[in-house]
PDB file of N, CA and C in Angstrom:
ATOM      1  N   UNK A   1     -31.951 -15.976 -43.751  1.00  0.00           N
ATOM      2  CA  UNK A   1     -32.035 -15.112 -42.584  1.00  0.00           C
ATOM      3  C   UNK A   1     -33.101 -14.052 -42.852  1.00  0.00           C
ATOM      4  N   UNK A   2     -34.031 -13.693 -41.997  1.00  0.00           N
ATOM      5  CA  UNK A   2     -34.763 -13.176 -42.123  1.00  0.00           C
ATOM      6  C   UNK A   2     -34.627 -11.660 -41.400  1.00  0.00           C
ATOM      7  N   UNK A   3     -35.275 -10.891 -41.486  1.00  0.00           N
ATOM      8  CA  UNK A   3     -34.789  -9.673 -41.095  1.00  0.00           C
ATOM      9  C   UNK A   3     -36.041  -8.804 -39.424  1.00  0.00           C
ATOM     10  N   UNK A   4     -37.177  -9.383 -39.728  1.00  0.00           N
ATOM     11  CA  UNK A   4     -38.288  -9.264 -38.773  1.00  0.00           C
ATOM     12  C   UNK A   4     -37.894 -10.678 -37.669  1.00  0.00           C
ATOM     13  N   UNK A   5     -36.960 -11.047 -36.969  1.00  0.00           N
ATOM     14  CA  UNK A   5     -37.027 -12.129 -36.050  1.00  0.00           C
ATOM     15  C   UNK A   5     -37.309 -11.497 -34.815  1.00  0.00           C
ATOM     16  N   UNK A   6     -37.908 -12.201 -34.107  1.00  0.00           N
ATOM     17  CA  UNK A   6     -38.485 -11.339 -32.564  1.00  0.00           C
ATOM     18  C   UNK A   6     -37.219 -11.566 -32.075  1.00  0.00           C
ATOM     19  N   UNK A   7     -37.248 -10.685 -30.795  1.00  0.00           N
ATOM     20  CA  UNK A   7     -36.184 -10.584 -29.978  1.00  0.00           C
ATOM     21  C   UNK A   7     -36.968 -10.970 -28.443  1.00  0.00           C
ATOM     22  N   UNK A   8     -36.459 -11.702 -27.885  1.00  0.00           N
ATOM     23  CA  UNK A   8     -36.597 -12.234 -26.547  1.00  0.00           C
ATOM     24  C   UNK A   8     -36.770 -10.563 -25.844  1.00  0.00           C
ATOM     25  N   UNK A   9     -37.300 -10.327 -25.088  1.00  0.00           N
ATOM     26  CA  UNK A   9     -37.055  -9.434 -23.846  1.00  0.00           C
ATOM     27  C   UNK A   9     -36.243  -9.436 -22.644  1.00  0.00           C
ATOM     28  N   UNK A  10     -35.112  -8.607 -22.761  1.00  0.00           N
ATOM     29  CA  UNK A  10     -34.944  -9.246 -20.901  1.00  0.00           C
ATOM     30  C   UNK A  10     -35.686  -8.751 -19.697  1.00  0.00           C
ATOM     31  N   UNK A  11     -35.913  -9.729 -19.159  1.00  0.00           N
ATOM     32  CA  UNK A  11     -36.961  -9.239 -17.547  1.00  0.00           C
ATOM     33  C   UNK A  11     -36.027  -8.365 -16.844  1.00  0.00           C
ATOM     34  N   UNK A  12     -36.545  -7.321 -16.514  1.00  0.00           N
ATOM     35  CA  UNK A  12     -36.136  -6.128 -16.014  1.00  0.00           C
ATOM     36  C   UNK A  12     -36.436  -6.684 -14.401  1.00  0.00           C
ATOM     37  N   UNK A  13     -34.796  -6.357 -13.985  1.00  0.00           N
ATOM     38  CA  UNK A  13     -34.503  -6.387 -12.633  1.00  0.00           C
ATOM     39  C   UNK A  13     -34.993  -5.470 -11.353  1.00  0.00           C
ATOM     40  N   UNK A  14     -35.174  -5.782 -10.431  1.00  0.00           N
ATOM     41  CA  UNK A  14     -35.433  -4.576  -8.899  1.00  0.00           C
ATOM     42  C   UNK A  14     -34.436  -4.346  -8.739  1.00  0.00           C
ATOM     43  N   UNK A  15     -34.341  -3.225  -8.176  1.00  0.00           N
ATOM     44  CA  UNK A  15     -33.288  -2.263  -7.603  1.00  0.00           C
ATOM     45  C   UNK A  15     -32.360  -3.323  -6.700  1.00  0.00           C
ATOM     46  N   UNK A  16     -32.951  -4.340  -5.910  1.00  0.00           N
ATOM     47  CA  UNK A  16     -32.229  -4.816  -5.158  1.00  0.00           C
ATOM     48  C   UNK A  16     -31.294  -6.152  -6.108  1.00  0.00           C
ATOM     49  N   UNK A  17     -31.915  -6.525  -7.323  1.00  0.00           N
ATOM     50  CA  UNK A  17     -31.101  -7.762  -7.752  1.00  0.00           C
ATOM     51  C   UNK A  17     -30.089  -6.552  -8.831  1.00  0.00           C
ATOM     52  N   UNK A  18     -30.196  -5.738  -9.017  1.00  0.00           N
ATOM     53  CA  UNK A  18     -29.509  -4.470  -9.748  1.00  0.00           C
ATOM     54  C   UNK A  18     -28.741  -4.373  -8.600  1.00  0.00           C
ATOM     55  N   UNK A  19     -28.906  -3.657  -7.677  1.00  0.00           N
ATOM     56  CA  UNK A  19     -27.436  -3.415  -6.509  1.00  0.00           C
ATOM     57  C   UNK A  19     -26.989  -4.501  -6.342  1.00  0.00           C
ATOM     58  N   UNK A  20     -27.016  -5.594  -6.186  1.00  0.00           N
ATOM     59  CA  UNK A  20     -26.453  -7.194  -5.675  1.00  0.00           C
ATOM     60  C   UNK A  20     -25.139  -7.290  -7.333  1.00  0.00           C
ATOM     61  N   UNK A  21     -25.885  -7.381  -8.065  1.00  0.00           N
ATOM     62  CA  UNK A  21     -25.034  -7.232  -9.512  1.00  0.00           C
ATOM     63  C   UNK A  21     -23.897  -6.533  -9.111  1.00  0.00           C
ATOM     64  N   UNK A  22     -24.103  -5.072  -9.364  1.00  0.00           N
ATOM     65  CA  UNK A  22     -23.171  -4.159  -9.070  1.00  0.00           C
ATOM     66  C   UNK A  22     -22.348  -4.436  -7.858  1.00  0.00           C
ATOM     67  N   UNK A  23     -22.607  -4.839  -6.843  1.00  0.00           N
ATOM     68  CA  UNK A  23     -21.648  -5.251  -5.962  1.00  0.00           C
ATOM     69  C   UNK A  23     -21.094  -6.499  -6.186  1.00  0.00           C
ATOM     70  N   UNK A  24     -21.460  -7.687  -7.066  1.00  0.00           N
ATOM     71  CA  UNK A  24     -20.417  -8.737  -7.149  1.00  0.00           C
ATOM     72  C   UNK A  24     -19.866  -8.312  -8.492  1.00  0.00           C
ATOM     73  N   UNK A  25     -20.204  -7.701  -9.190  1.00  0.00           N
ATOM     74  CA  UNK A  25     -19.210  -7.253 -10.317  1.00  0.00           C
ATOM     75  C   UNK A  25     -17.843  -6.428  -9.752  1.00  0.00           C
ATOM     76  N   UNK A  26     -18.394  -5.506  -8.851  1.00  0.00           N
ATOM     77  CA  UNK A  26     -17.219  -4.748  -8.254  1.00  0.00           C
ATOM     78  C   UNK A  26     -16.280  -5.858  -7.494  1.00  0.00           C
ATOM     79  N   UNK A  27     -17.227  -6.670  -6.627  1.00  0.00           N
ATOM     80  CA  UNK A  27     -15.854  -7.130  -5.694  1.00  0.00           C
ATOM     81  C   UNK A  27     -15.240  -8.488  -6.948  1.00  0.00           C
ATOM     82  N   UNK A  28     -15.560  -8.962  -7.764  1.00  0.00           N
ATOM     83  CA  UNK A  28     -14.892  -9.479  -8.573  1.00  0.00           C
ATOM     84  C   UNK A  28     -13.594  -8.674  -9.178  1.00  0.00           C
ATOM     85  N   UNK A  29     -13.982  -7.629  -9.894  1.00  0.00           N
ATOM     86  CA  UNK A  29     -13.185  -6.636 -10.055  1.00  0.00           C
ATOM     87  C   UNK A  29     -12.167  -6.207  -9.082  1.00  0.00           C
ATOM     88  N   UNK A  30     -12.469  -6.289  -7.747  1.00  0.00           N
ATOM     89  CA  UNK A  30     -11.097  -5.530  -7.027  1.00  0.00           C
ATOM     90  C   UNK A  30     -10.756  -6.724  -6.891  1.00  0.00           C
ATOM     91  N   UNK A  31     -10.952  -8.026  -6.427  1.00  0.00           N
ATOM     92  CA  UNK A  31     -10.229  -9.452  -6.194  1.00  0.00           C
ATOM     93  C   UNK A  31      -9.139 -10.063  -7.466  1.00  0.00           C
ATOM     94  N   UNK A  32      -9.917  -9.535  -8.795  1.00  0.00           N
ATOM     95  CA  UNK A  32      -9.333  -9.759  -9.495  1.00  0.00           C
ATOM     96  C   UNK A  32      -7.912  -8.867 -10.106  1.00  0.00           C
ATOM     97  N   UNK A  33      -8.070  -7.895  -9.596  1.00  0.00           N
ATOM     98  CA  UNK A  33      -6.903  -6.840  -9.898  1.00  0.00           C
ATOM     99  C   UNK A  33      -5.896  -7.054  -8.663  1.00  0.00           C
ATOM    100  N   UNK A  34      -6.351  -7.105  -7.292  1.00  0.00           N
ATOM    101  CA  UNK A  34      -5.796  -7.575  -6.158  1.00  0.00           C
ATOM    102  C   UNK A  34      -4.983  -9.352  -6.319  1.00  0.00           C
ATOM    103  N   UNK A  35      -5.271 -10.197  -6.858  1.00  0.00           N
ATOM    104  CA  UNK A  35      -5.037 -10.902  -7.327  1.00  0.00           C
ATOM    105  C   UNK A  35      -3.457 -10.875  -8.609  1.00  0.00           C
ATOM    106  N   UNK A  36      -3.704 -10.026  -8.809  1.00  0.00           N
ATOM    107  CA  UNK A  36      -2.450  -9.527 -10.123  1.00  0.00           C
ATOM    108  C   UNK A  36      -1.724  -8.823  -9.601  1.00  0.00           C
ATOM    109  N   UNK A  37      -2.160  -7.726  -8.413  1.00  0.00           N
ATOM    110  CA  UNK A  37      -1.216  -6.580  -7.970  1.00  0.00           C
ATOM    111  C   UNK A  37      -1.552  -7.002  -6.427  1.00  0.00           C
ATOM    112  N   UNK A  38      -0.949  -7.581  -5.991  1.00  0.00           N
ATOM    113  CA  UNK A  38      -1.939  -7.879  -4.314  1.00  0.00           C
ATOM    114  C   UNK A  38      -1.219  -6.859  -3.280  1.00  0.00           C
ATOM    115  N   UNK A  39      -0.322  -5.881  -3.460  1.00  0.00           N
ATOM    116  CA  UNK A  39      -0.184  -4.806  -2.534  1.00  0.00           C
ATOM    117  C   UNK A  39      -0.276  -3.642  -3.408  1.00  0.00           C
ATOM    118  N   UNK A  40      -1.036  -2.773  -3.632  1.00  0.00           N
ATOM    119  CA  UNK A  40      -1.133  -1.663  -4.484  1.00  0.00           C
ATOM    120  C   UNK A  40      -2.379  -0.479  -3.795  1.00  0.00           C
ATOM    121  N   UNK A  41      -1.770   1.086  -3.799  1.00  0.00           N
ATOM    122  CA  UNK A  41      -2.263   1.831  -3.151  1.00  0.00           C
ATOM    123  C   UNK A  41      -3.274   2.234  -3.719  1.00  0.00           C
ATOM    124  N   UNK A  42      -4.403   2.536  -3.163  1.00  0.00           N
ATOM    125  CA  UNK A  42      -6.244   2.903  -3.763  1.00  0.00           C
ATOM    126  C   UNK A  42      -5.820   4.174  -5.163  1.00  0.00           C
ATOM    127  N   UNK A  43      -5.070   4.314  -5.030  1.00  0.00           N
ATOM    128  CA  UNK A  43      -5.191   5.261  -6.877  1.00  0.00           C
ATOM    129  C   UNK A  43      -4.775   4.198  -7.446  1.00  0.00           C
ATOM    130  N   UNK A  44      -3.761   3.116  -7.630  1.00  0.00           N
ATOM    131  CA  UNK A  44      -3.473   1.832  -8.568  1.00  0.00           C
ATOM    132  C   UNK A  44      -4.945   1.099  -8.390  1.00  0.00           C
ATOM    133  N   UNK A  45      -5.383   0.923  -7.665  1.00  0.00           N
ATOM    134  CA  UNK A  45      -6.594  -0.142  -7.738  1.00  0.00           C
ATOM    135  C   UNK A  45      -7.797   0.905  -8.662  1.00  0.00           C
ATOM    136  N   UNK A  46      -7.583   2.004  -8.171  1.00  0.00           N
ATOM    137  CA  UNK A  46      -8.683   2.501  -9.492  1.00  0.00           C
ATOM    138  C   UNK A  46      -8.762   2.523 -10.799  1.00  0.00           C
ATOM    139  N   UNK A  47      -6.990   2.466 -11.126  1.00  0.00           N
ATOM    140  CA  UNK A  47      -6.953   2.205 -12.413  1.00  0.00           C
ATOM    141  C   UNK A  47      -7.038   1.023 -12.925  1.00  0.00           C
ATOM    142  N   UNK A  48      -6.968  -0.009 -11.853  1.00  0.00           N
ATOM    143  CA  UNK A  48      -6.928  -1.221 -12.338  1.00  0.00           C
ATOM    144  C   UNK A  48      -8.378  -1.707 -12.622  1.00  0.00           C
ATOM    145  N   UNK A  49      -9.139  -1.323 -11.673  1.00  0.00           N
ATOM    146  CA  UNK A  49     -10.972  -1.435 -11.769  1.00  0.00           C
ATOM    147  C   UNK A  49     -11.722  -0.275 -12.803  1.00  0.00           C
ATOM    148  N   UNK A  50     -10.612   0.275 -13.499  1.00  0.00           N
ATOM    149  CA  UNK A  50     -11.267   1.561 -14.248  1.00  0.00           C
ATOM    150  C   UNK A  50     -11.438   2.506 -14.008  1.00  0.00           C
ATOM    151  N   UNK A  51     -10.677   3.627 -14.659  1.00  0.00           N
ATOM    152  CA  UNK A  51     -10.923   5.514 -13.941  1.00  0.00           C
ATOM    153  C   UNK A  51     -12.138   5.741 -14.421  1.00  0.00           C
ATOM    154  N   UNK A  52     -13.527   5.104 -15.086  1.00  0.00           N
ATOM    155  CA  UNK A  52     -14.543   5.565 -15.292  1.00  0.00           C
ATOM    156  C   UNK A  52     -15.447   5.312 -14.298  1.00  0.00           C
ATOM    157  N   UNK A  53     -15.157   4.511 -13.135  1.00  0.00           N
ATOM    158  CA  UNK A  53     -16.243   3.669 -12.570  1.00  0.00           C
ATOM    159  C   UNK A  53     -15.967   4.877 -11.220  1.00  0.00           C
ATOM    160  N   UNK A  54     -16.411   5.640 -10.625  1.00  0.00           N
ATOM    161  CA  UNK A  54     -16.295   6.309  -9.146  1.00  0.00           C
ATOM    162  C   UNK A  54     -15.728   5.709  -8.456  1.00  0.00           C
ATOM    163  N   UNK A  55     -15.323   5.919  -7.359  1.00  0.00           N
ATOM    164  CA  UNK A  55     -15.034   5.371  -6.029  1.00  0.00           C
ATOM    165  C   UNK A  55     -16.154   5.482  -5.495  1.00  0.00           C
ATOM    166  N   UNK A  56     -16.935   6.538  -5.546  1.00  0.00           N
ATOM    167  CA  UNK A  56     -18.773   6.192  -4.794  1.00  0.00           C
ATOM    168  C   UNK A  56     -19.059   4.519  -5.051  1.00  0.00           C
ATOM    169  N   UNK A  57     -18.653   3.761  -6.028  1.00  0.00           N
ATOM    170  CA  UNK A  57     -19.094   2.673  -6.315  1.00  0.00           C
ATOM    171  C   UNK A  57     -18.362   1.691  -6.177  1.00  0.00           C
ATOM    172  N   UNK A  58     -17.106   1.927  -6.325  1.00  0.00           N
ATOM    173  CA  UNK A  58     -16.324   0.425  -5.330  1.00  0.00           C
ATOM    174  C   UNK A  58     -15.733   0.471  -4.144  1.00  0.00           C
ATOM    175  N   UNK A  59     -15.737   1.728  -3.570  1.00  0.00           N
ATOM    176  CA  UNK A  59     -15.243   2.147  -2.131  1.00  0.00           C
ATOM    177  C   UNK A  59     -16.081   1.511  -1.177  1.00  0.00           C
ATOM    178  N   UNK A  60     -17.441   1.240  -1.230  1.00  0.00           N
ATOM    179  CA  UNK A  60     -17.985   0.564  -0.406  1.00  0.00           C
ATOM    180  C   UNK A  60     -18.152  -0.858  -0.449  1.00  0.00           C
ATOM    181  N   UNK A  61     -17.974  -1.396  -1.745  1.00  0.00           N
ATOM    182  CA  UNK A  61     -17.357  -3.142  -2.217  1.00  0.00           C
ATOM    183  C   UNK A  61     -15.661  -3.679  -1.311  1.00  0.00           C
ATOM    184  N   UNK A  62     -14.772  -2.592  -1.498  1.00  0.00           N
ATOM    185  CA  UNK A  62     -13.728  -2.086  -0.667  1.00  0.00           C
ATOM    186  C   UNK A  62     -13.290  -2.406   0.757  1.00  0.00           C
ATOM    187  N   UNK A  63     -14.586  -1.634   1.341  1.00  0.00           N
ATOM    188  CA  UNK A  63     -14.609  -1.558   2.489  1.00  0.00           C
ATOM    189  C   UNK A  63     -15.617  -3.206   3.040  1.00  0.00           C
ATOM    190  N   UNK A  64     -16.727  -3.672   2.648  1.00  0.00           N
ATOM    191  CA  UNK A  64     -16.763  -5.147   2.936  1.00  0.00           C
ATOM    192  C   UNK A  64     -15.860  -6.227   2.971  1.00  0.00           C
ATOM    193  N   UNK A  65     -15.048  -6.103   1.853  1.00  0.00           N
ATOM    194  CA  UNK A  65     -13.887  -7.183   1.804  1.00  0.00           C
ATOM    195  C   UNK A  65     -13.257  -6.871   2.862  1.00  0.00           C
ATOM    196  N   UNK A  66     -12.731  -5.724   3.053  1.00  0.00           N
ATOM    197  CA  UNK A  66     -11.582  -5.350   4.463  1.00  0.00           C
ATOM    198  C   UNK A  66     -12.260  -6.144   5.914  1.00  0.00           C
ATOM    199  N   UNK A  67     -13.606  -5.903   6.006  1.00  0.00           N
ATOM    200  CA  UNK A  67     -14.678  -6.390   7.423  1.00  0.00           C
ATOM    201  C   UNK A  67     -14.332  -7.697   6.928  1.00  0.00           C
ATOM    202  N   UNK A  68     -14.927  -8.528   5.785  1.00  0.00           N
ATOM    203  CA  UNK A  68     -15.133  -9.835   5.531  1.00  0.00           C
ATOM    204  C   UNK A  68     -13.227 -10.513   5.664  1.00  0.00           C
ATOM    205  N   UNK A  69     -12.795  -9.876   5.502  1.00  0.00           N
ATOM    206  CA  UNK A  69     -11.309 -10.988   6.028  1.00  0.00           C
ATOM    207  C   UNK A  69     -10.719 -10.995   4.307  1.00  0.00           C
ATOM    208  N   UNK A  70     -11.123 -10.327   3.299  1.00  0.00           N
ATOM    209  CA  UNK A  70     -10.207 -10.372   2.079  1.00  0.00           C
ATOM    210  C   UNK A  70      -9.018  -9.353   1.852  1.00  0.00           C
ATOM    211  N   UNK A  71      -9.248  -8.584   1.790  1.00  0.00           N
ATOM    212  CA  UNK A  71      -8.568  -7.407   2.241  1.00  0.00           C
ATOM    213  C   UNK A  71      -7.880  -6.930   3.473  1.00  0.00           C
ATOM    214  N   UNK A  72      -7.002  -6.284   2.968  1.00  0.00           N
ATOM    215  CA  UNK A  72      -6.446  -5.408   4.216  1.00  0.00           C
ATOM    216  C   UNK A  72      -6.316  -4.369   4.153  1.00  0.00           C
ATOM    217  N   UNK A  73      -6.275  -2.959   4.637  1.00  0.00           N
ATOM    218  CA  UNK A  73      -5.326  -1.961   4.261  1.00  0.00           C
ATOM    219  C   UNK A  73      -4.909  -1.118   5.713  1.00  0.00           C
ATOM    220  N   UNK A  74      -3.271  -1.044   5.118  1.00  0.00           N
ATOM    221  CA  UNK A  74      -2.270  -1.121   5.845  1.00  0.00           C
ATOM    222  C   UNK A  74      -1.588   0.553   5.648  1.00  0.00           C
ATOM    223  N   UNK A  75      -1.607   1.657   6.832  1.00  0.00           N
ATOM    224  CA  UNK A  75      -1.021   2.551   6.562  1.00  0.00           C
ATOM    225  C   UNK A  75       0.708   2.680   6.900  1.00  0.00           C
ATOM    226  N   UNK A  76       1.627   2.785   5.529  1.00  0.00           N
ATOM    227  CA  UNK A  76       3.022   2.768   6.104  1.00  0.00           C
ATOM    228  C   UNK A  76       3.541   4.486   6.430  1.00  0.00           C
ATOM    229  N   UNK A  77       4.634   4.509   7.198  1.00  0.00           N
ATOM    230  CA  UNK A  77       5.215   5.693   7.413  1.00  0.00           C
ATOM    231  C   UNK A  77       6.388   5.628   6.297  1.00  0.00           C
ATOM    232  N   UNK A  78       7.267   6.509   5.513  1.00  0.00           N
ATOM    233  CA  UNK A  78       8.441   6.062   4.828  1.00  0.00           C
ATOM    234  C   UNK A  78       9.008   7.665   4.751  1.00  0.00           C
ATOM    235  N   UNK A  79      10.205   7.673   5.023  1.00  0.00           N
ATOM    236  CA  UNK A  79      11.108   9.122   5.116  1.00  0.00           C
ATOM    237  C   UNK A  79      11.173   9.054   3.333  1.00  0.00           C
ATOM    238  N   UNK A  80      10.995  10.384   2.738  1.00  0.00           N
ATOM    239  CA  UNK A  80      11.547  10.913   1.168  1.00  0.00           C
ATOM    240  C   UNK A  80      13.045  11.269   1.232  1.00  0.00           C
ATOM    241  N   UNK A  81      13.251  10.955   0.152  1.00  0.00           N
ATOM    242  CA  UNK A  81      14.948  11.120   0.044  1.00  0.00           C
ATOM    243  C   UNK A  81      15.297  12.667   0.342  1.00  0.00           C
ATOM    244  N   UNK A  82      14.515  13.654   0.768  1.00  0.00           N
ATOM    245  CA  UNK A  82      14.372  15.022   1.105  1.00  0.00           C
ATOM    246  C   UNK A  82      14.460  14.611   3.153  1.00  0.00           C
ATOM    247  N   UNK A  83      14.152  13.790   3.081  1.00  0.00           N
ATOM    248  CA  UNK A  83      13.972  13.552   5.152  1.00  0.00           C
ATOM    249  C   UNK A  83      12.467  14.452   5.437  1.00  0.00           C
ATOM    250  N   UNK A  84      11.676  14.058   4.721  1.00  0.00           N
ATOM    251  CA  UNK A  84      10.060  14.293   4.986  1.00  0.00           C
ATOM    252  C   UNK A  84       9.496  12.565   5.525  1.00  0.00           C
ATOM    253  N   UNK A  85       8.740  12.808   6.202  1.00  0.00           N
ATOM    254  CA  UNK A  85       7.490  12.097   6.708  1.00  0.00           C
ATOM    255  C   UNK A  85       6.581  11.722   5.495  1.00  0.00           C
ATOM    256  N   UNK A  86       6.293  10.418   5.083  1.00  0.00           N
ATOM    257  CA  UNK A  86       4.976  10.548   4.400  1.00  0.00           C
ATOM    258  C   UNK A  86       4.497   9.351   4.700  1.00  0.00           C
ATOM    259  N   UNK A  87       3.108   9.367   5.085  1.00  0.00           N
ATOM    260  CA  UNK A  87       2.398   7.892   4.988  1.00  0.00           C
ATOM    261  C   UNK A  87       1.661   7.749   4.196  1.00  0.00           C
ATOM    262  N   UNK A  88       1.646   6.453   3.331  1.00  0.00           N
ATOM    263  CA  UNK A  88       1.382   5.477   2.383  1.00  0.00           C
ATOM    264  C   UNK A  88      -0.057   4.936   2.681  1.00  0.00           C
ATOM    265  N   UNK A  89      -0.703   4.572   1.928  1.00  0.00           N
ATOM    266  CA  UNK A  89      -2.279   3.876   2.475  1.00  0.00           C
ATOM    267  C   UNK A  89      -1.743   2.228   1.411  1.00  0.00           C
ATOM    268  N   UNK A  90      -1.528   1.600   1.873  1.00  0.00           N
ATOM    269  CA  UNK A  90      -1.567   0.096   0.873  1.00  0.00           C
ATOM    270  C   UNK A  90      -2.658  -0.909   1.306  1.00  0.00           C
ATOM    271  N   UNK A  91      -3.671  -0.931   0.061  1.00  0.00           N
ATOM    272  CA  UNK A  91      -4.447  -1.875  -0.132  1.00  0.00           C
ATOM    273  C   UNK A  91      -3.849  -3.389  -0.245  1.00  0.00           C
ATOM    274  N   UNK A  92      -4.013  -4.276   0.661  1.00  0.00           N
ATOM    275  CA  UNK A  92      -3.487  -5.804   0.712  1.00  0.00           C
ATOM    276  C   UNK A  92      -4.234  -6.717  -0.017  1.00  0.00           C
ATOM    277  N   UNK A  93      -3.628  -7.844  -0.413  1.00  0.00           N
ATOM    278  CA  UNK A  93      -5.037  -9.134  -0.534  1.00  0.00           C
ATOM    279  C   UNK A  93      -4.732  -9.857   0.635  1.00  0.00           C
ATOM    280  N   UNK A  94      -5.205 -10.106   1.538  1.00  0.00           N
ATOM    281  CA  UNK A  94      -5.244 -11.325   2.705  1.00  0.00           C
ATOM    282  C   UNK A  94      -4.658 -12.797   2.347  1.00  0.00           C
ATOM    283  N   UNK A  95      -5.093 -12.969   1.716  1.00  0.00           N
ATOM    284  CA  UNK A  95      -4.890 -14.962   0.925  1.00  0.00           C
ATOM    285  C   UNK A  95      -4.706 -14.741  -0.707  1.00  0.00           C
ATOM    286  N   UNK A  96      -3.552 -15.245  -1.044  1.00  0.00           N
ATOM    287  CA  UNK A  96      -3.768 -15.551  -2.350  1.00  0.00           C
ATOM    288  C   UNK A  96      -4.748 -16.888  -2.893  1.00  0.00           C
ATOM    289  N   UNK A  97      -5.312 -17.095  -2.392  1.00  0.00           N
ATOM    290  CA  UNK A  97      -6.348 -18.253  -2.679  1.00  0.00           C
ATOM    291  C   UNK A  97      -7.858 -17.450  -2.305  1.00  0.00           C
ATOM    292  N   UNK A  98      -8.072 -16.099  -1.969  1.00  0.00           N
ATOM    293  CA  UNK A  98      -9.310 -15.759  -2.025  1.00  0.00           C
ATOM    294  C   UNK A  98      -9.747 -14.732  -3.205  1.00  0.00           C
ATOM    295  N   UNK A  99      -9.305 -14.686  -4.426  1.00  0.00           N
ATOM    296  CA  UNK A  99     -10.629 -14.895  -5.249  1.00  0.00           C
ATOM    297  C   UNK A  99     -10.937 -15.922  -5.974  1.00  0.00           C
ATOM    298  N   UNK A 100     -10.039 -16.909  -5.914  1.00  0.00           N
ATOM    299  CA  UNK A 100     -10.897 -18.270  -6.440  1.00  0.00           C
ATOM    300  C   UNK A 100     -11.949 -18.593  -5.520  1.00  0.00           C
ATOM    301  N   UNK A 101     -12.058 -18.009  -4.333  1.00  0.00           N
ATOM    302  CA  UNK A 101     -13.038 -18.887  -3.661  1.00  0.00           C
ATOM    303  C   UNK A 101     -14.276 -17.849  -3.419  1.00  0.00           C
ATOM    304  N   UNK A 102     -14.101 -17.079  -3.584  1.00  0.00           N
ATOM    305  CA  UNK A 102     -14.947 -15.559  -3.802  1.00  0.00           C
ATOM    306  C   UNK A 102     -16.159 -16.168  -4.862  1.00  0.00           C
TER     307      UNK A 102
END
């Protein structure tokens, strides 16, 4: 083994094949956590996609799936054992057969 071996370069991407990345990494990521937890409210899905990653950055991956027919999200009403009002935001998966096909 030698210690001077060249190293390949990687070809540096455009902004646009860089955003395309980042958005199928994300919606992999929420399909795949949606997939494991398929009704869970947007603070569980962040932890499930990572508390390091923003919501600036998968909130709008998020919001395509919901337009595109993968997603749902569903606001519930539910009384607290106090007799308060609170509504719930629950993130859905639509099909359990859509992230294999994703």
């Amino acid at each position: 083994m030698t210690l001077n071996t060249p190293v390949k370069a990687i070809e540096p991407q455009t902004a646009e094949e860089l955003g395309n990345n980042i958005f199928e990494n994300m919606k992999a990521k929420i399909l795949h956590v949606l997939s494991i937890y398929p009704r869970i409210s947007p603070t569980m899905l962040q932890v499930g996609i990572g508390t390091g990653i923003s919501p600036d950055v998968w909130h709008p991956v998020l919001e395509h799936l919901i337009v595109d027919g993968f997603v749902e999200k569903i606001q519930v009403r539910a009384g607290t054992p106090k007799g308060r009002d609170q509504v719930y935001t629950i993130i859905a998966l639509k099909s359990p057969e859509a992230p294999a096909t994703a």
